[in-house]
C-alpha atoms as a PDB file:
ATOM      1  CA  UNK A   1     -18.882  -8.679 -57.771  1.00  0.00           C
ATOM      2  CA  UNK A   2     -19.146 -12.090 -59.789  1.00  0.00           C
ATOM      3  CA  UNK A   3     -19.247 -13.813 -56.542  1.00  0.00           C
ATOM      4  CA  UNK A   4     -21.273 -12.064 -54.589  1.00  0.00           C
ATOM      5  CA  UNK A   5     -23.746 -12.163 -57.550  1.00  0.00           C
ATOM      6  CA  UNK A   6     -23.129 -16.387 -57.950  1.00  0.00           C
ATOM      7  CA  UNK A   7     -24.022 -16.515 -53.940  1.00  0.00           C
ATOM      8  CA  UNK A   8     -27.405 -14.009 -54.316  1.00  0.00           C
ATOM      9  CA  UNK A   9     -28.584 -16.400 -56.899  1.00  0.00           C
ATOM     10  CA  UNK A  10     -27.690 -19.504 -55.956  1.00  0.00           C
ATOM     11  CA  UNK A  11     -28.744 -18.692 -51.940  1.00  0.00           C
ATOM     12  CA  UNK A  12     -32.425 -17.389 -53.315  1.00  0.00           C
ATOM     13  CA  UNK A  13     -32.166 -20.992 -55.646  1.00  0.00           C
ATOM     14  CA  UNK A  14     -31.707 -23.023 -52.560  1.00  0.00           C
ATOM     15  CA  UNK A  15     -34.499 -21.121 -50.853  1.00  0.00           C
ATOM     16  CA  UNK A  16     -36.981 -21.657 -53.309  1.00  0.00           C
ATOM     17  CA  UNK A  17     -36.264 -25.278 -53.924  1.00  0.00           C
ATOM     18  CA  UNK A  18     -36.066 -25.629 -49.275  1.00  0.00           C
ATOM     19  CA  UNK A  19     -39.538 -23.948 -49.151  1.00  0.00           C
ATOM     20  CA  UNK A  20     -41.040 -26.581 -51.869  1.00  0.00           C
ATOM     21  CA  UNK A  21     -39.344 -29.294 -50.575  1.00  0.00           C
ATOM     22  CA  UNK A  22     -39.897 -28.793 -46.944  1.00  0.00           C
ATOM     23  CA  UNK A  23     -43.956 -28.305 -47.287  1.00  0.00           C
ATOM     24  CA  UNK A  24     -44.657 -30.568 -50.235  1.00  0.00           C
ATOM     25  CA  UNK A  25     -42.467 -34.208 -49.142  1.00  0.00           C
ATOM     26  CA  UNK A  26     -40.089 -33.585 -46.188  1.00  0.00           C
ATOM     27  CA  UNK A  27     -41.760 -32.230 -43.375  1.00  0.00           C
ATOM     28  CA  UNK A  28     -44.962 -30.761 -44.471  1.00  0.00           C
ATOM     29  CA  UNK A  29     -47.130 -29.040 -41.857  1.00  0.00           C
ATOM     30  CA  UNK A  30     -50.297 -32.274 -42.938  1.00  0.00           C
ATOM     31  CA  UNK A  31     -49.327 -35.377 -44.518  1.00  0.00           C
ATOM     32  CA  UNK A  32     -49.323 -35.243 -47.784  1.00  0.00           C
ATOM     33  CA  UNK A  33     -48.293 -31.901 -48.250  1.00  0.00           C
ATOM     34  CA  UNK A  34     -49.355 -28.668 -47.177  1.00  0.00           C
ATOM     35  CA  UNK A  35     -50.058 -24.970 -48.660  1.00  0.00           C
ATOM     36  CA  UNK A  36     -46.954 -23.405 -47.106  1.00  0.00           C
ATOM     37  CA  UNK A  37     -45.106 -24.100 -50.551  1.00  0.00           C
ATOM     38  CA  UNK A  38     -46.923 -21.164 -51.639  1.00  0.00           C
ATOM     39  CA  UNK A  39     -44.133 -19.406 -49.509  1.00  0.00           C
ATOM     40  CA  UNK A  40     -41.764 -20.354 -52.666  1.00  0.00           C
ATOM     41  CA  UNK A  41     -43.435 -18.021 -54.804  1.00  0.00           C
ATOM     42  CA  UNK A  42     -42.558 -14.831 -53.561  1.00  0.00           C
ATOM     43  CA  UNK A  43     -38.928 -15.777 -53.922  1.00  0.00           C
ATOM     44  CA  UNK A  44     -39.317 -16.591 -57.551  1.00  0.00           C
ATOM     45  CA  UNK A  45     -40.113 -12.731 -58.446  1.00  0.00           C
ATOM     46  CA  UNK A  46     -36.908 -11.543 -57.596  1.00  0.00           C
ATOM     47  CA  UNK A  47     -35.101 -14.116 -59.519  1.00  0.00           C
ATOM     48  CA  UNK A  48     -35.116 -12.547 -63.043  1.00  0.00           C
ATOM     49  CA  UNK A  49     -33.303  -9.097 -61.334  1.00  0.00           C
ATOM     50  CA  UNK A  50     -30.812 -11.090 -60.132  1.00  0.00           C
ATOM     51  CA  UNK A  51     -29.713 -12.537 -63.044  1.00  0.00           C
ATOM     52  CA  UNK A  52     -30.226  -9.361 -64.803  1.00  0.00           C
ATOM     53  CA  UNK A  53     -27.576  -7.665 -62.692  1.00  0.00           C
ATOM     54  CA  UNK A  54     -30.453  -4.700 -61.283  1.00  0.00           C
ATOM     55  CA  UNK A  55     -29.220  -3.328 -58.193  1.00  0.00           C
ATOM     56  CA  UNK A  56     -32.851  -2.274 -57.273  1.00  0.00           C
ATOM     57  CA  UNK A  57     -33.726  -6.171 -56.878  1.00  0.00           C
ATOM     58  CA  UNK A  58     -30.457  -7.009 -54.419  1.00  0.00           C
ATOM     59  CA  UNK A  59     -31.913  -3.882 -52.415  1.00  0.00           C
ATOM     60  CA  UNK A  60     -34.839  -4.849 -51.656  1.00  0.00           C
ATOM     61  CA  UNK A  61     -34.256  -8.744 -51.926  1.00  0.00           C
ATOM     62  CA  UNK A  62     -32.129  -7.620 -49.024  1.00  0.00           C
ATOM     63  CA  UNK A  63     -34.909  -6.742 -46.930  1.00  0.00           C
ATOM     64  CA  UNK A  64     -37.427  -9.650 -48.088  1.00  0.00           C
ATOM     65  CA  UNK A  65     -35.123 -12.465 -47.199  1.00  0.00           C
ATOM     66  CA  UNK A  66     -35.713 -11.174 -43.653  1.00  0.00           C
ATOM     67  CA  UNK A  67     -39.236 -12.532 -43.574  1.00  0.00           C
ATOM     68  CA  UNK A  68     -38.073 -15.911 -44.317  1.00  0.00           C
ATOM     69  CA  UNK A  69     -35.210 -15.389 -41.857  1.00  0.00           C
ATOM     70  CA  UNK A  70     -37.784 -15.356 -39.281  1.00  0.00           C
ATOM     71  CA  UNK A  71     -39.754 -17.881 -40.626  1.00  0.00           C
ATOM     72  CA  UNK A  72     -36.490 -19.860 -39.869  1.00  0.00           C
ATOM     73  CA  UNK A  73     -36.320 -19.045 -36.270  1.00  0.00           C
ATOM     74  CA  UNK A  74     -39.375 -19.634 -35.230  1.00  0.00           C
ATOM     75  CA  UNK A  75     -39.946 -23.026 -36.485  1.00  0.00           C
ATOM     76  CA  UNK A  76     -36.123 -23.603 -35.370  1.00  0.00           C
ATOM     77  CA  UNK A  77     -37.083 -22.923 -31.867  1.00  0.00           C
ATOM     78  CA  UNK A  78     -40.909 -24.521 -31.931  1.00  0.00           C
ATOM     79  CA  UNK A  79     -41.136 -27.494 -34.664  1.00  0.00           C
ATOM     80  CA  UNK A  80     -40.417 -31.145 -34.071  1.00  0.00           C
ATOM     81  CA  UNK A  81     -37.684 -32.716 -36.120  1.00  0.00           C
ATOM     82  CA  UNK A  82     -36.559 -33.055 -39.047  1.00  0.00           C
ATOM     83  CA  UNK A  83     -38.747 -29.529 -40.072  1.00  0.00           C
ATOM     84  CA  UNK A  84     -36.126 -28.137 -37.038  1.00  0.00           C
ATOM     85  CA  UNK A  85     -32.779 -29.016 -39.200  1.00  0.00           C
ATOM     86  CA  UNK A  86     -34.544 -27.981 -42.336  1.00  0.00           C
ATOM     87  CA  UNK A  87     -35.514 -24.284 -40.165  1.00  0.00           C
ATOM     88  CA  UNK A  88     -31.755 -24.070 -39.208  1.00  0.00           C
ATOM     89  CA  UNK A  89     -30.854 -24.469 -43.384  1.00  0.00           C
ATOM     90  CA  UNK A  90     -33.451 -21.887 -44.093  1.00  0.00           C
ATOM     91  CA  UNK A  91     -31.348 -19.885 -41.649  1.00  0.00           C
ATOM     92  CA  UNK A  92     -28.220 -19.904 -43.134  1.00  0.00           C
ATOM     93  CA  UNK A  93     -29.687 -19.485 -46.767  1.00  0.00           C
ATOM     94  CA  UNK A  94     -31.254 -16.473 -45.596  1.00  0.00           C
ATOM     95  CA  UNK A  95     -28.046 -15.322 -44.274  1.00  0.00           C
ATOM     96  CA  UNK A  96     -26.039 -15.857 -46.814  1.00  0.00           C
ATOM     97  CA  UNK A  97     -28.577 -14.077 -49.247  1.00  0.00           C
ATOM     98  CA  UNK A  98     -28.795 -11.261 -47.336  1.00  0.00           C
ATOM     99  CA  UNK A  99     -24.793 -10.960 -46.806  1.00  0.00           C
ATOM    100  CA  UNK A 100     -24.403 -11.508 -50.634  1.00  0.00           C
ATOM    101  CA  UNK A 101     -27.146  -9.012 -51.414  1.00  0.00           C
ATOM    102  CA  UNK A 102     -25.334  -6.028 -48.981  1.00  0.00           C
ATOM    103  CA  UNK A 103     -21.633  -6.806 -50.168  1.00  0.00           C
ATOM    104  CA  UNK A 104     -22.939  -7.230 -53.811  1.00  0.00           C
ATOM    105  CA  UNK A 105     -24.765  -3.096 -53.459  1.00  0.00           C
ATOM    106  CA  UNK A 106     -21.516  -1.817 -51.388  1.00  0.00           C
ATOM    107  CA  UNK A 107     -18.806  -2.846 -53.957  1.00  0.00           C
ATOM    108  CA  UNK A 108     -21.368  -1.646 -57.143  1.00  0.00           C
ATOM    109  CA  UNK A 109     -21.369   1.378 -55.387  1.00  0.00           C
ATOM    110  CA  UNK A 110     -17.995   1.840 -54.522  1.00  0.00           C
ATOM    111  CA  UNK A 111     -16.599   0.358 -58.245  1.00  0.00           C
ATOM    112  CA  UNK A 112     -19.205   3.603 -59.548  1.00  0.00           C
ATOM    113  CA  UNK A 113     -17.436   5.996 -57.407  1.00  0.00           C
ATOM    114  CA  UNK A 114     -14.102   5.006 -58.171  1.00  0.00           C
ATOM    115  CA  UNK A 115     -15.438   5.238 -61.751  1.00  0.00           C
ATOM    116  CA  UNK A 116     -16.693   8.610 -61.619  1.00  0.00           C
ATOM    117  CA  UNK A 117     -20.247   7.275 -61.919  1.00  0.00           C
ATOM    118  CA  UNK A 118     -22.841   8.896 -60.264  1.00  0.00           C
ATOM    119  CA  UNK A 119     -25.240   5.742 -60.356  1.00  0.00           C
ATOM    120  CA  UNK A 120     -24.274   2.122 -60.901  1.00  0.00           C
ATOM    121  CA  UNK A 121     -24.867   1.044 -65.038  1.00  0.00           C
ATOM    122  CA  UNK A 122     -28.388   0.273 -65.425  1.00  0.00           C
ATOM    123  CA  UNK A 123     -29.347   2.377 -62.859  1.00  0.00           C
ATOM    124  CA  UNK A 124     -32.006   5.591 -63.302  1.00  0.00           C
ATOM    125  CA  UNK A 125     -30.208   8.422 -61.603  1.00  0.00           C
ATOM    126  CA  UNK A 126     -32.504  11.414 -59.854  1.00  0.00           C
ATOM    127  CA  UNK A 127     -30.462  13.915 -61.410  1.00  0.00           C
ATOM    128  CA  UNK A 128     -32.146  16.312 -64.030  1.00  0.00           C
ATOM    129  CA  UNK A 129     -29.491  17.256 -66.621  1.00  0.00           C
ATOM    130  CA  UNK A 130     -29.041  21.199 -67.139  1.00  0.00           C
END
């Protein structure tokens, strides 16, 4: 779980640091920079659950990196050079995020129920106690 945890946080790292890079200096939208790097935010909310271990955040970081995913494609398919290569990057840091994310929730899952656990540590459960 230790590595799938290191990817998570390092893929959502690179993504952050892509999406300011790519719209403030190496292929901004205008010269000179554009407002896309706003994108970068988003990604930065997440960032504390990660490194606090909350298997809430991987869930649904799971499902956000999709947005960017498509982001990715798009301009992969439709910008000019070099914001193309930097699209295809985007790609494969959303990929790996959201393969980390999913592998990092099934083994937490499975390590509870080969524990006995009904809910991964930190974890609420829905159960009321009798």
């Amino acid at each position: 779980m230790r590595h799938t945890r290191a990817l998570a946080v390092l893929s959502l790292l690179g993504l952050v640091v892509l999406s300011l890079l790519w719209e403030l200096w190496l292929a901004p939208l205008r010269p000179g920079g554009s407002w896309l790097a706003v994108k970068a935010l988003p990604l930065c909310i997440p960032l504390a659950g990660l490194l606090k271990n909350r298997m809430y955040t991987y869930r649904w970081v799971s499902l956000l990196v999709w947005l960017y995913f498509t982001e990715g494609v798009v301009r992969g398919w439709s910008d000019p050079m070099p914001a193309q290569a930097l699209a295809w990057i985007e790609i494969g840091l959303c990929l790996s995020l959201f393969l980390a994310c999913a592998l990092h929730v099934r083994l937490r899952l499975r390590h509870a129920r080969a524990n006995g656990l009904t809910a991964p540590a930190n974890e609420p459960t829905t159960e009321t106690q009798p």
